[in-house]
Protein backbone atom coordinates (compact mmCIF):
# COMPACT_ATOMS: atom_id res chain seq x y z
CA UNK A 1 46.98 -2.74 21.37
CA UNK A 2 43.52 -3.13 19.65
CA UNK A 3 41.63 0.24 20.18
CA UNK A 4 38.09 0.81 18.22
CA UNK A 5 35.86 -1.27 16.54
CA UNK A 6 35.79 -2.68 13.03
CA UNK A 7 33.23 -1.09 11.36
CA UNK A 8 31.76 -4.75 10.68
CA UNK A 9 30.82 -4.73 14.04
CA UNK A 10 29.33 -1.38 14.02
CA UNK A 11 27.05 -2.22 11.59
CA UNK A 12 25.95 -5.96 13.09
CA UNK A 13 24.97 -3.05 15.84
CA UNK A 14 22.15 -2.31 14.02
CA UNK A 15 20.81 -6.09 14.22
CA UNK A 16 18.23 -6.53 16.90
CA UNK A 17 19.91 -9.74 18.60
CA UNK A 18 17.47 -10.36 21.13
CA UNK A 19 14.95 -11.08 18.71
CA UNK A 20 17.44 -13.18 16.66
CA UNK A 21 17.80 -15.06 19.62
CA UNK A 22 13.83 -15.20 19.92
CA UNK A 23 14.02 -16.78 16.62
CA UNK A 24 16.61 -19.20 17.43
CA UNK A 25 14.68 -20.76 20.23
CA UNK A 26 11.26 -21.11 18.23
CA UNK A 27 13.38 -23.63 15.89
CA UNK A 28 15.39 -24.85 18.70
CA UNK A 29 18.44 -24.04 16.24
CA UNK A 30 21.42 -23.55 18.96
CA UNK A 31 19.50 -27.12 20.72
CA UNK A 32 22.92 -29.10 21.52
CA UNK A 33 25.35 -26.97 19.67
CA UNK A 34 28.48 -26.46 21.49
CA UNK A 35 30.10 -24.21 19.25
CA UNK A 36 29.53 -21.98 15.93
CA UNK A 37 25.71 -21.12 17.06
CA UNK A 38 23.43 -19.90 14.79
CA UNK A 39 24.59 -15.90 15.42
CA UNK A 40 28.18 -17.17 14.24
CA UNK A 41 26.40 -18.28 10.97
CA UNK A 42 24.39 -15.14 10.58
CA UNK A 43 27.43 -13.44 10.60
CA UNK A 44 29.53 -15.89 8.50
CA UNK A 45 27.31 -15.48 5.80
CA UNK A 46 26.54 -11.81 6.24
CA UNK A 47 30.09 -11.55 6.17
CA UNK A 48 30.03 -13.66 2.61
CA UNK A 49 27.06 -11.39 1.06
CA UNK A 50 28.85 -8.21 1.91
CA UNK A 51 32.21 -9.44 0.58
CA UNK A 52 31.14 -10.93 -2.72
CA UNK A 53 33.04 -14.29 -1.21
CA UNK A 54 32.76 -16.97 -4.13
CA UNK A 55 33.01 -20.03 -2.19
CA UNK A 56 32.83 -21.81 1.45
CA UNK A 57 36.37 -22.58 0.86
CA UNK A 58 36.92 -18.31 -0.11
CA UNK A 59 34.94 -17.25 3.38
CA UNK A 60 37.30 -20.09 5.46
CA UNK A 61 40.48 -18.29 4.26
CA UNK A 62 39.01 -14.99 4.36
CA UNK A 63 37.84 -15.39 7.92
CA UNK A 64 40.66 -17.44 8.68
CA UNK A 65 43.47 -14.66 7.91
CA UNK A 66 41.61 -11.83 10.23
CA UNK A 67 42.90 -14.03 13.22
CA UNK A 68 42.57 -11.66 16.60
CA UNK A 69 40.08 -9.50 14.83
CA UNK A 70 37.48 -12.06 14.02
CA UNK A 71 36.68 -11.98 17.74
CA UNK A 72 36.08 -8.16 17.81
CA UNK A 73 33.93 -8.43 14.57
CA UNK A 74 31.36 -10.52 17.10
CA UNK A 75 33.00 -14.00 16.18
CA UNK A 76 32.63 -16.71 19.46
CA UNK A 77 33.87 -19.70 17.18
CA UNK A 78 36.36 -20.26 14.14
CA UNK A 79 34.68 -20.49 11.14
CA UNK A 80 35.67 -23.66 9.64
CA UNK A 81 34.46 -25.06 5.94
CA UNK A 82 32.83 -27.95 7.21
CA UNK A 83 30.66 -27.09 10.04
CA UNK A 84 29.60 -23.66 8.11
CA UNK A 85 28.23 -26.29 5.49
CA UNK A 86 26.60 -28.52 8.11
CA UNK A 87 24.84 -25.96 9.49
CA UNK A 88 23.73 -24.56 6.06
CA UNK A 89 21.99 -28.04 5.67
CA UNK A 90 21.07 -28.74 8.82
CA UNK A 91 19.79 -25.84 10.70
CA UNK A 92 16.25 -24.75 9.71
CA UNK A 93 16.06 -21.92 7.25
CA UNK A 94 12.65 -20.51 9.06
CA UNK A 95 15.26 -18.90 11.94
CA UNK A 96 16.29 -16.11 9.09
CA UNK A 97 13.08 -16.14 7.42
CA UNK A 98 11.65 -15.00 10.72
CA UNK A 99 14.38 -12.81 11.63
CA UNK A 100 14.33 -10.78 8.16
CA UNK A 101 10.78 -10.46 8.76
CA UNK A 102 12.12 -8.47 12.28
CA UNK A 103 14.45 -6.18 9.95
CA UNK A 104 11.62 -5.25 7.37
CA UNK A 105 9.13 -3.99 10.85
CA UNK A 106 12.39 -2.22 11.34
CA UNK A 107 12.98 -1.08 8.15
CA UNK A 108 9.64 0.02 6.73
CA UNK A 109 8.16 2.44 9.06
CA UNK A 110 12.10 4.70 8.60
CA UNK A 111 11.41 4.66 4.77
CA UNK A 112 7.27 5.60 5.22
CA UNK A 113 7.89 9.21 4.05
CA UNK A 114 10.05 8.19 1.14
CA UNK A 115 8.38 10.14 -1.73
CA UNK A 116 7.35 7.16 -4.62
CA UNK A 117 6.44 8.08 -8.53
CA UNK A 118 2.99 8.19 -7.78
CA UNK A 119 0.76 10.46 -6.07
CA UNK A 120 -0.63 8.61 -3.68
CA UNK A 121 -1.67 8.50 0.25
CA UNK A 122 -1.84 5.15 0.42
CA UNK A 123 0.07 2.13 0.97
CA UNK A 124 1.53 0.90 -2.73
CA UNK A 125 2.93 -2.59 -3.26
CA UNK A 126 4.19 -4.29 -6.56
CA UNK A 127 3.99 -8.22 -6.63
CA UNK A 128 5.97 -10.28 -8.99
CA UNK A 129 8.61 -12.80 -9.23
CA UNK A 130 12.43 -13.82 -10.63
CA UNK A 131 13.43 -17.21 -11.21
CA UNK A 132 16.65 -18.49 -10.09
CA UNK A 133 18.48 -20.88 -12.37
CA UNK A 134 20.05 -23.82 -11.10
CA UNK A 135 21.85 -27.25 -12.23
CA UNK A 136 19.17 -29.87 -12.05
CA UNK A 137 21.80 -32.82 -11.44
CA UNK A 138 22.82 -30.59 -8.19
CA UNK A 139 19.89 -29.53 -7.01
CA UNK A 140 16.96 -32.38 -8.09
CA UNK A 141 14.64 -31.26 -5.78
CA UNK A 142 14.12 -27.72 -7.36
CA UNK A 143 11.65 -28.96 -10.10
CA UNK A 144 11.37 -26.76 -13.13
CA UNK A 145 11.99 -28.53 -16.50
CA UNK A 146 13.01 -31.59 -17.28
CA UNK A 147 16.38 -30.89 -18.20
CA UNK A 148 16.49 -27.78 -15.74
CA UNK A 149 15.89 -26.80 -12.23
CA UNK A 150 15.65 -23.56 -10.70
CA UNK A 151 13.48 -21.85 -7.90
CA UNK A 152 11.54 -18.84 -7.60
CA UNK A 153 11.67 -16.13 -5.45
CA UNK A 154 8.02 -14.13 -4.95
CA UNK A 155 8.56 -10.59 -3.56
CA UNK A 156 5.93 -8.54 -2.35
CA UNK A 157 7.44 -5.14 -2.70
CA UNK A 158 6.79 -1.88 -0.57
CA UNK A 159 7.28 0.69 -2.78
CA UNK A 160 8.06 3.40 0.04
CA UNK A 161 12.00 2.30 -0.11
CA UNK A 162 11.57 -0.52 -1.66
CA UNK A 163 11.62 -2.88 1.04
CA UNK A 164 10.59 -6.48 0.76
CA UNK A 165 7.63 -7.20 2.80
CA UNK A 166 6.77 -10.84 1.64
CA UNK A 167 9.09 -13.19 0.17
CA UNK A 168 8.37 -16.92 -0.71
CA UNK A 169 10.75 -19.28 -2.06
CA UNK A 170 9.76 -22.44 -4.30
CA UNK A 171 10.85 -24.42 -6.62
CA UNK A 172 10.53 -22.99 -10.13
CA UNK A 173 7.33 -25.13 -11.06
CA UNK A 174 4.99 -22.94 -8.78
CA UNK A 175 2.46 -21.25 -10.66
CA UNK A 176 2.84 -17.25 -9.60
CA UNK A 177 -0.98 -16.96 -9.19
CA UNK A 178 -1.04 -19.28 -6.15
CA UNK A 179 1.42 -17.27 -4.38
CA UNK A 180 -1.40 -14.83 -4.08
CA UNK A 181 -3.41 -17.18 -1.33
CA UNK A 182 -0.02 -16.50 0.80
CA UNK A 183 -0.86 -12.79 1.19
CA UNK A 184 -3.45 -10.87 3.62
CA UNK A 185 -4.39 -8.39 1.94
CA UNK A 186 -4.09 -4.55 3.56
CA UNK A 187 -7.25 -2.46 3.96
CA UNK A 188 -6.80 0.79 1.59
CA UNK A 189 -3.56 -0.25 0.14
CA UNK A 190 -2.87 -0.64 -3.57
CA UNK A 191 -1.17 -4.00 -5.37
CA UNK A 192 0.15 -3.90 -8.56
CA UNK A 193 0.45 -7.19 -10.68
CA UNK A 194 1.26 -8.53 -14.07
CA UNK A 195 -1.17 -10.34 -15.64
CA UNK A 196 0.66 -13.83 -14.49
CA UNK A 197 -1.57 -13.13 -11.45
CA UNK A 198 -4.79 -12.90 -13.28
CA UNK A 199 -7.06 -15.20 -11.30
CA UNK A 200 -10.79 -13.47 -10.36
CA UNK A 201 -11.90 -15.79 -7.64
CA UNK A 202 -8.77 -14.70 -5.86
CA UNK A 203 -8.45 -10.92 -6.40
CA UNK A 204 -12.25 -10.77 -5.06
CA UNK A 205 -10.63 -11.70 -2.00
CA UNK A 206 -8.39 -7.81 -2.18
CA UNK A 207 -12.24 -6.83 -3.44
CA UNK A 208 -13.64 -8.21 0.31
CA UNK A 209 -10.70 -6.66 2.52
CA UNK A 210 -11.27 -3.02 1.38
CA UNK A 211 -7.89 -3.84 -0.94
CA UNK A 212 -7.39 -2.14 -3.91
CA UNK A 213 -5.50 -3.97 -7.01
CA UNK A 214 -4.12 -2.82 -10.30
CA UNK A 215 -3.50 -5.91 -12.75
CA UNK A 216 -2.79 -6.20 -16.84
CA UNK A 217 -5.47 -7.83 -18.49
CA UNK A 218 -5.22 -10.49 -20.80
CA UNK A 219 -6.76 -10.99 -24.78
CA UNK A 220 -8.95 -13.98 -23.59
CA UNK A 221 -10.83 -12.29 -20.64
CA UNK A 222 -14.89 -11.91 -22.16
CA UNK A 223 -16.07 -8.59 -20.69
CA UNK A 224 -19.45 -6.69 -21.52
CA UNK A 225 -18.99 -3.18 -20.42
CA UNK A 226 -21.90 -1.23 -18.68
CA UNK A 227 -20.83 2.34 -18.94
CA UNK A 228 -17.75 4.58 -20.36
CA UNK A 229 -16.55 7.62 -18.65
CA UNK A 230 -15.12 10.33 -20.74
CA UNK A 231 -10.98 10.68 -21.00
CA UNK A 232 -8.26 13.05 -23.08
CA UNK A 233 -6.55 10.58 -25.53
CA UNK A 234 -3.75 13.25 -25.98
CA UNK A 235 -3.10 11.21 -22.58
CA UNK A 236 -2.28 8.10 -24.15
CA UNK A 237 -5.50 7.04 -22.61
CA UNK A 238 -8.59 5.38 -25.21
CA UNK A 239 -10.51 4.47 -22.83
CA UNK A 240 -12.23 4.31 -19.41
CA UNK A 241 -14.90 1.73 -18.87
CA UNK A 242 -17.35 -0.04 -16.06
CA UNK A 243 -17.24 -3.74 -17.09
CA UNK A 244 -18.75 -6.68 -15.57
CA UNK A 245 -17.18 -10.21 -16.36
CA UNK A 246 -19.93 -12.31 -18.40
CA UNK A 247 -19.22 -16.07 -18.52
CA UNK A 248 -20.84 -17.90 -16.02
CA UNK A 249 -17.84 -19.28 -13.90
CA UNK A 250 -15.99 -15.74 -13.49
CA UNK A 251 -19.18 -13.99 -12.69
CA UNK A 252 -19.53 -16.40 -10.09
CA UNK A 253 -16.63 -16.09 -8.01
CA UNK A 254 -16.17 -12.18 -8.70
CA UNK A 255 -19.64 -11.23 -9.07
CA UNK A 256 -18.79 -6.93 -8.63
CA UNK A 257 -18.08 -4.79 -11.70
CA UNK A 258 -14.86 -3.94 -12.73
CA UNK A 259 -13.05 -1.23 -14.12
CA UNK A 260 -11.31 -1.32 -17.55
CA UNK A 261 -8.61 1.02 -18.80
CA UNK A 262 -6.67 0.86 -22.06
CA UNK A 263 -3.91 3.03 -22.42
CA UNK A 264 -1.31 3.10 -25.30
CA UNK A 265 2.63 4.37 -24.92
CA UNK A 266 2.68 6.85 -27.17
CA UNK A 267 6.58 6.53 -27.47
CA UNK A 268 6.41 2.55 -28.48
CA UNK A 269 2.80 2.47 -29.71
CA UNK A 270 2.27 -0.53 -27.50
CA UNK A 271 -1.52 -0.80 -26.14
CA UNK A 272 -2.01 -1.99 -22.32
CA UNK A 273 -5.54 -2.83 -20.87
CA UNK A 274 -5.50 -2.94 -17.09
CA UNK A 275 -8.35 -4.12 -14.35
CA UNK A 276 -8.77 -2.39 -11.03
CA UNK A 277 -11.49 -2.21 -8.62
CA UNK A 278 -10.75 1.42 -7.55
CA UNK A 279 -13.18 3.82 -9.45
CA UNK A 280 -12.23 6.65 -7.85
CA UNK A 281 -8.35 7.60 -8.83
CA UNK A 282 -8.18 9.03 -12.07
CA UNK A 283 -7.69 6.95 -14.94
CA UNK A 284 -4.17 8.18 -15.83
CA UNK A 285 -3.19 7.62 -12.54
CA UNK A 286 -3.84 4.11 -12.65
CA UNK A 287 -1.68 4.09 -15.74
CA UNK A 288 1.40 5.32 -13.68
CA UNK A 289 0.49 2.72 -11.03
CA UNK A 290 1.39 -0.30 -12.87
CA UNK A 291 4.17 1.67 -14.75
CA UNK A 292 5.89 1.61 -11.09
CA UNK A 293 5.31 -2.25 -10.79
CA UNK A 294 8.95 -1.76 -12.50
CA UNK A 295 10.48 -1.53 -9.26
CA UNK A 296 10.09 -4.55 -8.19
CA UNK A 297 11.72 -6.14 -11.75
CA UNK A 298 14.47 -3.20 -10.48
CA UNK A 299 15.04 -5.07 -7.21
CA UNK A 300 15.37 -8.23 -8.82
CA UNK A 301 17.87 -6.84 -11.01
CA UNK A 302 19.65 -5.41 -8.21
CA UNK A 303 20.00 -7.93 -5.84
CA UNK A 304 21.07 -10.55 -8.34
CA UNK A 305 23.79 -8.27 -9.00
CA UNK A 306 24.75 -7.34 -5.47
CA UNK A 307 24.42 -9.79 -3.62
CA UNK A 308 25.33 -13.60 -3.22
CA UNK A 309 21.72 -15.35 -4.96
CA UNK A 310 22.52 -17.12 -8.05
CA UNK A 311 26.15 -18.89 -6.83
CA UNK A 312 24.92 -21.05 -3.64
CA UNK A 313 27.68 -22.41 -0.94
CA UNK A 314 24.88 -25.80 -0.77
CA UNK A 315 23.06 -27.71 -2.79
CA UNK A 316 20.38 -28.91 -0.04
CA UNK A 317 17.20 -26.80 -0.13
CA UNK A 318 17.77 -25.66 3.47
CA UNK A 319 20.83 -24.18 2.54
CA UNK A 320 19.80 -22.61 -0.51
CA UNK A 321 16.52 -20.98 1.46
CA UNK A 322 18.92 -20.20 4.05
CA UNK A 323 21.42 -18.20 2.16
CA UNK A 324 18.57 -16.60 0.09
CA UNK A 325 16.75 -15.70 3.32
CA UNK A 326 20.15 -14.50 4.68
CA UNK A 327 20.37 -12.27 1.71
CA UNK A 328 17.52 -10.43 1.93
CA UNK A 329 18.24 -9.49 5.63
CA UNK A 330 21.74 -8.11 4.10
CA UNK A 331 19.70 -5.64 2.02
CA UNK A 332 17.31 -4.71 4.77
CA UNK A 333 20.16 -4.02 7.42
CA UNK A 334 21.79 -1.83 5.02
CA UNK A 335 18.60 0.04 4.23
CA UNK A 336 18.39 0.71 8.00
CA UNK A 337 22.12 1.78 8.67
CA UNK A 338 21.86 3.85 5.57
CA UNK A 339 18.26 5.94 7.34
CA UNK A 340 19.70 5.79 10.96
CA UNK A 341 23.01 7.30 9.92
CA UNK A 342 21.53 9.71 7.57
CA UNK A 343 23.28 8.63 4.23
CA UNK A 344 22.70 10.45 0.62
CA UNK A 345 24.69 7.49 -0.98
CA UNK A 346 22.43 4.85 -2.89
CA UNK A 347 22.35 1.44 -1.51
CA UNK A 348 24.84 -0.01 -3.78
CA UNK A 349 27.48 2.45 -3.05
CA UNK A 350 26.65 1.71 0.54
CA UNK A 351 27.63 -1.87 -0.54
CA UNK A 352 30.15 -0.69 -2.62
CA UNK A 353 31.94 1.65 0.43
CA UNK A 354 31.42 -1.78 2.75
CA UNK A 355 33.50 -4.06 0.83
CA UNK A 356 36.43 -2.70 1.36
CA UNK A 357 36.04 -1.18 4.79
CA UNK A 358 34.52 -3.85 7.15
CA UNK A 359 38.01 -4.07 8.84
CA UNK A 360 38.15 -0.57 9.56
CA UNK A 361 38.17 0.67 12.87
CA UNK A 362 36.91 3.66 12.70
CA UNK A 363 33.18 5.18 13.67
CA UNK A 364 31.11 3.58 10.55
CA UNK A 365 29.26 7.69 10.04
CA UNK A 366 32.63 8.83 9.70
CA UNK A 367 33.50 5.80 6.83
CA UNK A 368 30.05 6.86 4.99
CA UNK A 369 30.72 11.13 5.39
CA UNK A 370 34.08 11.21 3.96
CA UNK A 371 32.52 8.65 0.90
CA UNK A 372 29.98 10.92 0.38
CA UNK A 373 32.44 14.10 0.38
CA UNK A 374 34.57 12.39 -2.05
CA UNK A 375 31.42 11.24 -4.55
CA UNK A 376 30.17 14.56 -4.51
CA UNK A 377 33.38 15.97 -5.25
CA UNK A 378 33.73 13.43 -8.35
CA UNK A 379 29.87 14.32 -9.42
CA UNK A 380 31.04 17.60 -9.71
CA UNK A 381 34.12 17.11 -11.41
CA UNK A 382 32.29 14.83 -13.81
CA UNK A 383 29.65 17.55 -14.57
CA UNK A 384 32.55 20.17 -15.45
CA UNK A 385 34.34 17.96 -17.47
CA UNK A 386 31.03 18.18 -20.05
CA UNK A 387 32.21 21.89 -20.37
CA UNK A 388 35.40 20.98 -21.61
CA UNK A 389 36.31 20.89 -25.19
């Protein structure tokens, strides 16, 4: 007799279907399917990314060998090689783009209290991008170099959580600075860039919506600076500086002064000068600001790691986008099971503790409590082994 639920299905609880299905009938994606709709995909490959499966051939079998239980893990259709691969290529990416975009309204405003390095009120974002290798014979359309294709992935990270709030995917020849005309900037919040964003006709635009940015300068930039406010170099900080950009065409399209900080590490002697147009933070805090523009290299790091974005089951750039977009709204409903349930673990032992329970059937708290007893209990054994000679 099959009594309980798989803790799979507990946790595909925790996705909002009706707006899925919202999203499915803007793109008209379940428009003369009979069987294996869109939903069946969303959980095919949510199934894949949470399984580490290596192949369309790997999540057949896999799926295949549940048998009765693939119905109770929200399964209408068999999953069969062939029409999860048609509907990779076929069935427009934008339906998961849109949906993870539900997940992160979800997700953010659970993870708003989340303490960040910084002290700030305000709203703190770090922009920045990873490029995804690929084989340019197998994927041709993902221009790059000529003997090498690849595509980017530009992440607009919230900070509070770190939760993806904008993500664009192009092919690996797109310039990082354009990604910025993509992005509306929030009134009083702070964005964080490297200085591959460096374009002053476009940050005026964060200037004229009350936006506040943090960017690394570059050696080339001509500057004449106007006044210098007084700083403690014992700080790592040299100096603190009202600038105004001088040559003709940059004065032009960002006519307001500037702020200029230079700051050097004081543990790798390395000098950083940094642009802002908040003059009101102090200067060392502006320092720490772009310090925590790390995260979102962090994320990057993290994802590629845990979950399924460098192997793709398609070569098509629908399926690629698809599986990509798919991804990210893995990492999002995990950051919202782990807040609603209450979890201490990290998100990759979330992951981790996932793996190898999805076929559970047990209440998915009590899965996570009895983890957390057991890591706790290995922390501390860990910490009195140090005392042992």
């Amino acid at each position: 007799m099959n009594i309980g639920r798989t803790v799979f299905s507990q946790l595909i609880d925790y996705l909002p279907a009706k707006e899925f299905h919202k999203c499915v009938e803007r793109y008209r994606g379940d428009h003369y399917i009979k069987s294996f709709s869109c939903w069946d995909q969303l959980l095919s490959m949510a199934f894949a990314q949470l399984t580490y499966r290596e192949s369309l051939r790997d999540i057949e079998a896999c799926l295949y060998s549940i048998g009765p239980k693939l119905y109770h893990m929200g399964f209408r259709s068999k999953v069969a090689r062939s029409t999860l691969a048609d509907a990779n290529d076929s069935r427009n990416w934008r339906i998961y783009a849109d949906f993870a975009q539900v997940l992160i309204g979800i997700a953010r405003p659970l993870y708003i209290a989340d303490p960040i390095s910084v002290d700030l009120d305000e709203t703190l974002y770090a922009l920045d991008s990873t490029t995804i290798d690929l084989c340019l014979s197998l994927f041709p359309w993902a221009t790059f170099r000529k003997t090498k294709a690849a595509v980017k992935m530009h992440t607009l990270l919230d900070l509070h959580g770190n939760i993806p709030t904008f993500v664009h995917i192009t092919d690996g020849s797109v310039s990082d600075v354009k990604v910025l005309d993509r992005i509306a900037p929030e009134a009083g919040a702070f964005y964080v860039m490297d200085r591959g964003y460096l374009d002053f006709e476009r940050l005026f635009i964060f200037t004229l919506c009350s936006a506040f940015f943090v960017i690394r300068s570059k050696t080339n930039v001509l500057l004449q600076r106007r006044y210098s406010s007084p700083i403690d170099k014992a700080t790592g900080l040299r100096s603190d500086q009202t600038v105004v950009l001088t040559t003709r065409e940059s004065a032009r399209v960002y006519p307001d002064p500037l702020r200029r900080i230079t700051y050097v590490d004081l543990d790798n002697n390395k000098r950083f000068t940094f642009l802002t147009n908040n003059f009101a933070l102090p200067a060392l805090t502006i320092t720490q600001i772009y310090k925590s523009r790390w995260q979102v290299e962090l994320f990057f790091k993290w994802i590629k790691q845990h979950l399924r974005i460098k192997a793709f089951y398609g070569t098509s750039e629908n399926a690629v986008k698809t599986q990509i977009w798919i991804a990210v709204s893995v990492y999002v409903l995990v950051a919202i099971m782990r807040k609603r349930i209450g979890l201490d673990a990290t998100l990759y032992q979330v992951l981790q503790i996932l793996s190898l329970t999805l076929f559970e059937k047990q209440p998915i708290s009590q899965v996570f409590r009895a983890a957390e007893s057991d890591i706790s209990e290995l922390d501390i054994s860990n910490q009195l082994n140090l005392f042992r000679f």
